[in-house]
PDB file of N, CA and C in Angstrom:
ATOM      1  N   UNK A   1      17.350  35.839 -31.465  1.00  0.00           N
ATOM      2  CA  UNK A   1      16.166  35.011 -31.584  1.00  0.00           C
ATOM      3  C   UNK A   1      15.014  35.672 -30.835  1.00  0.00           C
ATOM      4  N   UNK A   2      13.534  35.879 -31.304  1.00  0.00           N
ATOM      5  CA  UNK A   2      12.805  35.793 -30.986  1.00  0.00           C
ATOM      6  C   UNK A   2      12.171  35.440 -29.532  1.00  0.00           C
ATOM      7  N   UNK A   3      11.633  35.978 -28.871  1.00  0.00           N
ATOM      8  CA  UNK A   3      11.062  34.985 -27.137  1.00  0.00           C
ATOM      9  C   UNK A   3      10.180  33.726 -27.657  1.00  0.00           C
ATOM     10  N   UNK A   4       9.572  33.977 -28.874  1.00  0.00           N
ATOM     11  CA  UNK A   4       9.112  32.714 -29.407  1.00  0.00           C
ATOM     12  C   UNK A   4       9.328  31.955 -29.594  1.00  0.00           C
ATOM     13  N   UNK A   5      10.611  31.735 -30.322  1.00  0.00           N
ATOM     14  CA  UNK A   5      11.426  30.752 -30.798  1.00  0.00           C
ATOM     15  C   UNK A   5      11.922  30.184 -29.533  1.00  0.00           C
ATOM     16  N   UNK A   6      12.388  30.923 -28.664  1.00  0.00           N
ATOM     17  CA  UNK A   6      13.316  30.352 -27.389  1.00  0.00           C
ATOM     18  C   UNK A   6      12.519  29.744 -26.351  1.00  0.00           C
ATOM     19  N   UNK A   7      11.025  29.707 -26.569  1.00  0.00           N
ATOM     20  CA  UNK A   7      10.055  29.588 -25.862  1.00  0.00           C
ATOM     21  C   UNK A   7       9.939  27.952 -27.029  1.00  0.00           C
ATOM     22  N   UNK A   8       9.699  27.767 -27.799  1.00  0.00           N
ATOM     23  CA  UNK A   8       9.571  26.962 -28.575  1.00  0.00           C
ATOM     24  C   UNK A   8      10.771  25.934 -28.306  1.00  0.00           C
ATOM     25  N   UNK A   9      12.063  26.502 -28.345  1.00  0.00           N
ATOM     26  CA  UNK A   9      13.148  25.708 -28.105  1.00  0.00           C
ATOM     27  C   UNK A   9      13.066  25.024 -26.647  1.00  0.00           C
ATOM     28  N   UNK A  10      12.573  25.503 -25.671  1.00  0.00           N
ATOM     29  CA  UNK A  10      12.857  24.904 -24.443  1.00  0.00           C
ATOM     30  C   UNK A  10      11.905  23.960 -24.593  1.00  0.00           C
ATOM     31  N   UNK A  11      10.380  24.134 -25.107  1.00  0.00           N
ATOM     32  CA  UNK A  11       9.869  22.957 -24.970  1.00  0.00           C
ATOM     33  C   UNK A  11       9.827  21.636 -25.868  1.00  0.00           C
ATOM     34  N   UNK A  12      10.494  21.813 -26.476  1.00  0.00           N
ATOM     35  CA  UNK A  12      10.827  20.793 -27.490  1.00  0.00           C
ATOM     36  C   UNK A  12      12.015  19.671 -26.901  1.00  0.00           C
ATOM     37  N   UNK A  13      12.858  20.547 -26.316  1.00  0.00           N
ATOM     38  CA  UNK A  13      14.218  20.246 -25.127  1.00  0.00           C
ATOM     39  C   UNK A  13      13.061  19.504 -23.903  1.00  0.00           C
ATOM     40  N   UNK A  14      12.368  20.282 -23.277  1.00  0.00           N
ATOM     41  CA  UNK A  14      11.764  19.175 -22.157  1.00  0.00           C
ATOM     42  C   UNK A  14      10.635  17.777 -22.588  1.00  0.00           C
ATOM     43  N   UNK A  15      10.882  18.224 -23.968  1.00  0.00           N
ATOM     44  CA  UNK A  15       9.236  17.181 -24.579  1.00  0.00           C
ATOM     45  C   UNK A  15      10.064  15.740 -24.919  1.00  0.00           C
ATOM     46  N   UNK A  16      11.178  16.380 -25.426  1.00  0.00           N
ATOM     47  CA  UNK A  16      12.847  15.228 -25.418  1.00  0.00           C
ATOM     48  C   UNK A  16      12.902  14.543 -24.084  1.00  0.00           C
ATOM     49  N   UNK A  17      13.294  15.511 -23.381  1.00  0.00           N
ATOM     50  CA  UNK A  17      13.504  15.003 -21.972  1.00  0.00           C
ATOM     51  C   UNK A  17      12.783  14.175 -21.303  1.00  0.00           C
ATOM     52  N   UNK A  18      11.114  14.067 -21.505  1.00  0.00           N
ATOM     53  CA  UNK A  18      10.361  13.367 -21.240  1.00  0.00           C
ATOM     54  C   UNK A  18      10.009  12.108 -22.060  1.00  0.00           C
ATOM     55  N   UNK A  19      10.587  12.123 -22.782  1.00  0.00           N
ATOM     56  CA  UNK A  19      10.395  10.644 -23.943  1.00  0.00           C
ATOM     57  C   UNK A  19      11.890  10.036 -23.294  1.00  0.00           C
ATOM     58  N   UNK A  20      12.608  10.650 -22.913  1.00  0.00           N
ATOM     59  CA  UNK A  20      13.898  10.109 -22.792  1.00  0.00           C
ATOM     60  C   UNK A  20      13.803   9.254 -21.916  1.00  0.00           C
ATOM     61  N   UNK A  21      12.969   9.719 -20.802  1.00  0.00           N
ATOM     62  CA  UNK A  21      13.137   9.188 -19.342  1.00  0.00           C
ATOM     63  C   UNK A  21      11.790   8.330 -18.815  1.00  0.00           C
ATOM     64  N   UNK A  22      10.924   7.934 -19.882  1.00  0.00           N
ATOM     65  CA  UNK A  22       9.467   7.304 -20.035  1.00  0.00           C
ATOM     66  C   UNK A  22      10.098   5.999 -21.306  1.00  0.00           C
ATOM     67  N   UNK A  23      11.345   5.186 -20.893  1.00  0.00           N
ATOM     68  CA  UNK A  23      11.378   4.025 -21.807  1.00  0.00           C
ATOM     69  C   UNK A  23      10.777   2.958 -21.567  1.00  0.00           C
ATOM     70  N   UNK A  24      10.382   2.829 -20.198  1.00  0.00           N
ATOM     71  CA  UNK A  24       9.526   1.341 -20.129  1.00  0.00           C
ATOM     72  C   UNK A  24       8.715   0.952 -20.984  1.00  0.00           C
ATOM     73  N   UNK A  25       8.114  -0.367 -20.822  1.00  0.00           N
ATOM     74  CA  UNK A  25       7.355  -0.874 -21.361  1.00  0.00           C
ATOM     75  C   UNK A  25       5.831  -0.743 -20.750  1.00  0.00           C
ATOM     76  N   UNK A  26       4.771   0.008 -21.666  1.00  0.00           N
ATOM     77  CA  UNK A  26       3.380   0.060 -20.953  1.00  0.00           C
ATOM     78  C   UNK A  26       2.172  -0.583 -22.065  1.00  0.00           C
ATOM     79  N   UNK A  27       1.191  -0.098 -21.613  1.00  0.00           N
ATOM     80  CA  UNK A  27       0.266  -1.071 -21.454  1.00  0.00           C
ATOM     81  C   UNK A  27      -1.011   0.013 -22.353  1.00  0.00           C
ATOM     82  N   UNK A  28      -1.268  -0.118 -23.548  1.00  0.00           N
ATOM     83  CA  UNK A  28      -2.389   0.325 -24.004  1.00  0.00           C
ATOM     84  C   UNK A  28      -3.929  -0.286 -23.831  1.00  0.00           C
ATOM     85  N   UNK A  29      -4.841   0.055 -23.104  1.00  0.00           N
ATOM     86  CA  UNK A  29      -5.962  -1.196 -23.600  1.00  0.00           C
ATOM     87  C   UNK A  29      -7.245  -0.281 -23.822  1.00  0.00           C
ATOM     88  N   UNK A  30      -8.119  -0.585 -24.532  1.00  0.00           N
ATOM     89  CA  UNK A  30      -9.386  -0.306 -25.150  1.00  0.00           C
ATOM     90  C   UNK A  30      -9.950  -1.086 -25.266  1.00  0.00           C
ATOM     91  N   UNK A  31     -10.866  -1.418 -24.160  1.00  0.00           N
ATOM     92  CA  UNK A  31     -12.144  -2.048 -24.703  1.00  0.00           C
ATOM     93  C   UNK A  31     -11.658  -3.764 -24.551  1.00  0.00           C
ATOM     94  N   UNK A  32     -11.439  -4.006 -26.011  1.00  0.00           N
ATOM     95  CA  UNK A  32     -11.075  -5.752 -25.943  1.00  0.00           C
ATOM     96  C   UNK A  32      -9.542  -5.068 -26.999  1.00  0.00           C
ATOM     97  N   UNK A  33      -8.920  -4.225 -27.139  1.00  0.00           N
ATOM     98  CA  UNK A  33      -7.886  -4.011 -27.668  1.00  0.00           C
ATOM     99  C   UNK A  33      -6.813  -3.506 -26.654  1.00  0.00           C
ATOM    100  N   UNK A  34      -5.662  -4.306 -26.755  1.00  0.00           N
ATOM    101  CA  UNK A  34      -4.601  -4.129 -26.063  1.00  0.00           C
ATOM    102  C   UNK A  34      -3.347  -3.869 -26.970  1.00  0.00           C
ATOM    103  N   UNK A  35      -2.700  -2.863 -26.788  1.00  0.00           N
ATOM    104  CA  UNK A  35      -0.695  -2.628 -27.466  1.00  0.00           C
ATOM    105  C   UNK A  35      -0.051  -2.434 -26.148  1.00  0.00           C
ATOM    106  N   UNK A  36       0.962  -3.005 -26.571  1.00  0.00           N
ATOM    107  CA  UNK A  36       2.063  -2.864 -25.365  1.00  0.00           C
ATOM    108  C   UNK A  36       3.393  -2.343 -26.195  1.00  0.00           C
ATOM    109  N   UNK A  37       3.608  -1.025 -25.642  1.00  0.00           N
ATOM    110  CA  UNK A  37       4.886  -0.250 -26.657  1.00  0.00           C
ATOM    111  C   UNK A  37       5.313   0.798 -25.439  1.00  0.00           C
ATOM    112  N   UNK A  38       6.814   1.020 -25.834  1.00  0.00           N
ATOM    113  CA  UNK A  38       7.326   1.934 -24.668  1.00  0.00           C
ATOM    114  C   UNK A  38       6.449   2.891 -24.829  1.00  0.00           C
ATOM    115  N   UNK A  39       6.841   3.479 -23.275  1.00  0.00           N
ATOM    116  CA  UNK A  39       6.053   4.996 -22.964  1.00  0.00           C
ATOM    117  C   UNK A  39       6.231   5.910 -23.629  1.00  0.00           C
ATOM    118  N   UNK A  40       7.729   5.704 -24.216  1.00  0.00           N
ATOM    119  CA  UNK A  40       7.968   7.126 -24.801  1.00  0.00           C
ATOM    120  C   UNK A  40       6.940   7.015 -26.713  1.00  0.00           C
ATOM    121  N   UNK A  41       6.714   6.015 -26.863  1.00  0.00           N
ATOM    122  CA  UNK A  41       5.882   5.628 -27.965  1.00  0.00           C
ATOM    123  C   UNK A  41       4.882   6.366 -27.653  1.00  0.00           C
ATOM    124  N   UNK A  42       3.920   5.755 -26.406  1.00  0.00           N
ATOM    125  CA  UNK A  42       2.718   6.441 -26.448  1.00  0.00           C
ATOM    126  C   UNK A  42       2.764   7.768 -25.743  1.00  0.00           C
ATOM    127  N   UNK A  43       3.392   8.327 -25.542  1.00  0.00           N
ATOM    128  CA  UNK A  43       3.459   9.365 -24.824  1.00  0.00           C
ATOM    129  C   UNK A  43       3.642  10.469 -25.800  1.00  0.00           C
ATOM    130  N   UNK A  44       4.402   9.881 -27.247  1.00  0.00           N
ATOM    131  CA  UNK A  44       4.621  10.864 -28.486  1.00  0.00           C
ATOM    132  C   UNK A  44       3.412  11.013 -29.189  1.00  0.00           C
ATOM    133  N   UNK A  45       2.860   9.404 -28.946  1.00  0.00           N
ATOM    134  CA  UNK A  45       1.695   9.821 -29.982  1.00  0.00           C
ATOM    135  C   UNK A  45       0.373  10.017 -29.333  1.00  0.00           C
ATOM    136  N   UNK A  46       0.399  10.552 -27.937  1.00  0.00           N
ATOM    137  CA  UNK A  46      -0.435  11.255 -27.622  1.00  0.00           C
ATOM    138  C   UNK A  46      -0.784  12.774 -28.005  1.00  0.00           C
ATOM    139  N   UNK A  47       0.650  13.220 -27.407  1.00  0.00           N
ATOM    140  CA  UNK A  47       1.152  14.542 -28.163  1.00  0.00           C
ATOM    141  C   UNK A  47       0.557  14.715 -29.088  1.00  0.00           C
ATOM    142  N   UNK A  48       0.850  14.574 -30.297  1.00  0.00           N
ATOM    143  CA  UNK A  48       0.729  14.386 -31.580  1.00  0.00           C
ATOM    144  C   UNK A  48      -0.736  14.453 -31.965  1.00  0.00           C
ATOM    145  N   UNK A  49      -1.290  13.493 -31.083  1.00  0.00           N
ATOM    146  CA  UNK A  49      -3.060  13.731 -31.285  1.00  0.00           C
ATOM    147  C   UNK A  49      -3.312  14.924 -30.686  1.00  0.00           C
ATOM    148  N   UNK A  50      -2.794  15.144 -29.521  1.00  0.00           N
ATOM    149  CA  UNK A  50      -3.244  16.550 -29.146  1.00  0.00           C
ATOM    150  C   UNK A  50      -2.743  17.683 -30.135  1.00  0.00           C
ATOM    151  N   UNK A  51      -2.051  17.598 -30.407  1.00  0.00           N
ATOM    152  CA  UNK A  51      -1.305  18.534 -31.434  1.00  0.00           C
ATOM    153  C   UNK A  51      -2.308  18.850 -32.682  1.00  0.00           C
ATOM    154  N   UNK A  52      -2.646  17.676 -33.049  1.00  0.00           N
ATOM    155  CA  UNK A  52      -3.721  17.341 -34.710  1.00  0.00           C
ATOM    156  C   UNK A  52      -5.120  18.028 -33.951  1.00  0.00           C
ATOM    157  N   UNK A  53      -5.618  17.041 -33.264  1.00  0.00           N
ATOM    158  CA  UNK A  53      -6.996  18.293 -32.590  1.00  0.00           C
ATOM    159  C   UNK A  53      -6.988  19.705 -32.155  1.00  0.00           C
ATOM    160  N   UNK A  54      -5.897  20.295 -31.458  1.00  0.00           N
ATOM    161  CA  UNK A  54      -6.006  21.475 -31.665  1.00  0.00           C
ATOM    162  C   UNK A  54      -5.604  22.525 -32.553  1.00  0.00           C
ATOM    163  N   UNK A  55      -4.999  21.856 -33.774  1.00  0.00           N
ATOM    164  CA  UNK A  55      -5.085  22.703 -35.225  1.00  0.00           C
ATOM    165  C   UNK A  55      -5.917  22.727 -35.773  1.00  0.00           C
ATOM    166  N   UNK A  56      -6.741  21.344 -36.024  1.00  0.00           N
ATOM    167  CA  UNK A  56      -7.838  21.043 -36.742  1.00  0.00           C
ATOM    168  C   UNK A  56      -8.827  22.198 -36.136  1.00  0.00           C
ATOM    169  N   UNK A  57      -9.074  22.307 -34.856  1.00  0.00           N
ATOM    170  CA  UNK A  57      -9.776  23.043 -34.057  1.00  0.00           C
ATOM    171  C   UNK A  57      -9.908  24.413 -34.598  1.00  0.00           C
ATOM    172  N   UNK A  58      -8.637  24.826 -34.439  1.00  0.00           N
ATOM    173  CA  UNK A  58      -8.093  26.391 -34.371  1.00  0.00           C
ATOM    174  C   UNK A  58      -8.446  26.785 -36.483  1.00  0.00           C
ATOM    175  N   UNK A  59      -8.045  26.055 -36.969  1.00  0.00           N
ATOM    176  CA  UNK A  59      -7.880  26.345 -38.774  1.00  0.00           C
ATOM    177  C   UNK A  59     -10.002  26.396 -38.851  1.00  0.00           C
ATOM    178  N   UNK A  60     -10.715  25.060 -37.842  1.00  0.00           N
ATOM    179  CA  UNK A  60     -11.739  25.100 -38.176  1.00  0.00           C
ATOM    180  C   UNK A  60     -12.450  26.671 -38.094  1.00  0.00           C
ATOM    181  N   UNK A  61     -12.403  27.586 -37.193  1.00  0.00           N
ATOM    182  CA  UNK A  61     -13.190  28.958 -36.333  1.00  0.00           C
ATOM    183  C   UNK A  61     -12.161  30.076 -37.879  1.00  0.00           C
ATOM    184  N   UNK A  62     -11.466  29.852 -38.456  1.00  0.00           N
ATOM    185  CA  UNK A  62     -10.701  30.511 -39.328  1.00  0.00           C
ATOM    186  C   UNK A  62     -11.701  30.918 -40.728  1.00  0.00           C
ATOM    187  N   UNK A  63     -12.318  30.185 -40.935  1.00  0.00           N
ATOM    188  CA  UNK A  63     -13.211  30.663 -42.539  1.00  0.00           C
ATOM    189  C   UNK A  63     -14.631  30.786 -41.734  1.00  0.00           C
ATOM    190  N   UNK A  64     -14.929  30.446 -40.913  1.00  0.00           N
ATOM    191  CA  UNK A  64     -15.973  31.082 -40.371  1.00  0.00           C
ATOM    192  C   UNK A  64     -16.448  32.621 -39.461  1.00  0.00           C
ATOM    193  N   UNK A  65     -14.979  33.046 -39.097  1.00  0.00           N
ATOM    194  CA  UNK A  65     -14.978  34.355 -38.598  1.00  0.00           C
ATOM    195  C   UNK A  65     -14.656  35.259 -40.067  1.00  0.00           C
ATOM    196  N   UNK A  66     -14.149  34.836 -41.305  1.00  0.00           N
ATOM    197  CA  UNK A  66     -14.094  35.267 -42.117  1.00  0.00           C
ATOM    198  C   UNK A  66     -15.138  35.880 -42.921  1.00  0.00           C
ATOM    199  N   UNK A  67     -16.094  34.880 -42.470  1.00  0.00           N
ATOM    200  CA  UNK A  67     -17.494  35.041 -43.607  1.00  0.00           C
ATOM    201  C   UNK A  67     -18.389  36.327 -42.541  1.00  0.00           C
ATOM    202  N   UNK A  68     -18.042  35.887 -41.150  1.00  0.00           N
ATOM    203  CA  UNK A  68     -18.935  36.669 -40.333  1.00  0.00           C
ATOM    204  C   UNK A  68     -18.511  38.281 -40.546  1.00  0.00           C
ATOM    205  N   UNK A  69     -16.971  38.789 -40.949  1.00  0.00           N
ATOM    206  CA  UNK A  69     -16.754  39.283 -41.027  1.00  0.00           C
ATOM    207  C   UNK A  69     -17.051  40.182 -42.256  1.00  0.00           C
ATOM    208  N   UNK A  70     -17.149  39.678 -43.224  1.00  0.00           N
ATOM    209  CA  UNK A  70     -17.363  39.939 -45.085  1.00  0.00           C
ATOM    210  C   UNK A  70     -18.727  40.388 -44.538  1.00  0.00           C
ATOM    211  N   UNK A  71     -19.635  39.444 -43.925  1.00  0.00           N
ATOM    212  CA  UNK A  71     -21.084  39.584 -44.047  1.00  0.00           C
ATOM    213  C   UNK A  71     -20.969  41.135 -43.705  1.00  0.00           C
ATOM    214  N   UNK A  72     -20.877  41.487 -42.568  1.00  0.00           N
ATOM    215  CA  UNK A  72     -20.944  42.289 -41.825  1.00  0.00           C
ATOM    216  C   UNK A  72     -20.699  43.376 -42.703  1.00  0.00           C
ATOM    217  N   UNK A  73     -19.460  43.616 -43.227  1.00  0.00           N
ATOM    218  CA  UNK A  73     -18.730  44.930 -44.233  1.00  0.00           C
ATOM    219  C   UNK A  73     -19.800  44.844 -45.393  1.00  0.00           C
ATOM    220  N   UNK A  74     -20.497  44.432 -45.841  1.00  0.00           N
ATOM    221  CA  UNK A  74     -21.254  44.027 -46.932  1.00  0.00           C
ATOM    222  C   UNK A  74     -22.661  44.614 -46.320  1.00  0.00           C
ATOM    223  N   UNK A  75     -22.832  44.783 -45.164  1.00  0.00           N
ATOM    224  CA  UNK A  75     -24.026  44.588 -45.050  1.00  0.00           C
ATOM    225  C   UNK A  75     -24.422  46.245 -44.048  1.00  0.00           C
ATOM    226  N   UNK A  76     -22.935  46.834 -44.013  1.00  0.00           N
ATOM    227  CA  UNK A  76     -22.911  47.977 -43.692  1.00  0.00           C
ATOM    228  C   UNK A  76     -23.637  49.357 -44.268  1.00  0.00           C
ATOM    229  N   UNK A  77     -24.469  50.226 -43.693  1.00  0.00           N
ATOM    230  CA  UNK A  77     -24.798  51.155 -44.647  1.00  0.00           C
ATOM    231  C   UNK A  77     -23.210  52.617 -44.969  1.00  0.00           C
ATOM    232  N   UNK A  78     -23.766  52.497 -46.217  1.00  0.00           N
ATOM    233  CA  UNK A  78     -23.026  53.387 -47.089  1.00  0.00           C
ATOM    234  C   UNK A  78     -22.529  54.911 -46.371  1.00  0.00           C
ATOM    235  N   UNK A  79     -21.069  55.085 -45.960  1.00  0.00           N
ATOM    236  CA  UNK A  79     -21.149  56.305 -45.631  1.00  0.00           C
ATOM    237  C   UNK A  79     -21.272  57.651 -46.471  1.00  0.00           C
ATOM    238  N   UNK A  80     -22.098  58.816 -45.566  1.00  0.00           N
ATOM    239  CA  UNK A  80     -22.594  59.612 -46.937  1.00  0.00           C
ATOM    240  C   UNK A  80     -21.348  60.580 -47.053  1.00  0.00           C
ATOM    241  N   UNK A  81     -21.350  60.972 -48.634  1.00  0.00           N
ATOM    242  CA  UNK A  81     -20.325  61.776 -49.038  1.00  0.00           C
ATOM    243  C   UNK A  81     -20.581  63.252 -49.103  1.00  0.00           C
ATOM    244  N   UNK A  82     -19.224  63.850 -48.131  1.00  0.00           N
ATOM    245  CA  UNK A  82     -19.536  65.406 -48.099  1.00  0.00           C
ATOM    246  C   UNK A  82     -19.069  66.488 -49.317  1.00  0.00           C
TER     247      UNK A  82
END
């Protein structure tokens, strides 16, 4: 295996470990909105948001270094032929 993968495996193993051991019951509130759901509930779907924002993030800078890049090769002068 890969250091990636095994790097991947351990934290998936401690991300377990931490939902495992976060069962109480807590306390969401916003504003005038309140949920009350175990920790390990909100604690996943925090994750999870963090997870979604920093793909969204990362895929967003992806077609824009693309174009900067095209521009650029496009906009290069012609090397002369010997």
């Amino acid at each position: 295996m890969s250091m990636k993968t095994v790097l991947i495996l351990i934290l998936i193993i401690l991300f377990a470990v931490l939902l495992i051991q976060n069962s109480g019951l807590a306390a969401l509130k916003f504003y005038f909105w309140s949920v009350y759901a175990p920790q390990f509930v909100l604690v996943f779907l925090v994750f999870c948001l963090g997870f979604l924002a920093g793909f969204l993030i990362a895929k967003s800078g992806k077609p824009k270094d693309k174009r900067v890049l095209s521009q650029a090769s496009a906009s290069s002068p012609a090397k002369p032929q010997s």
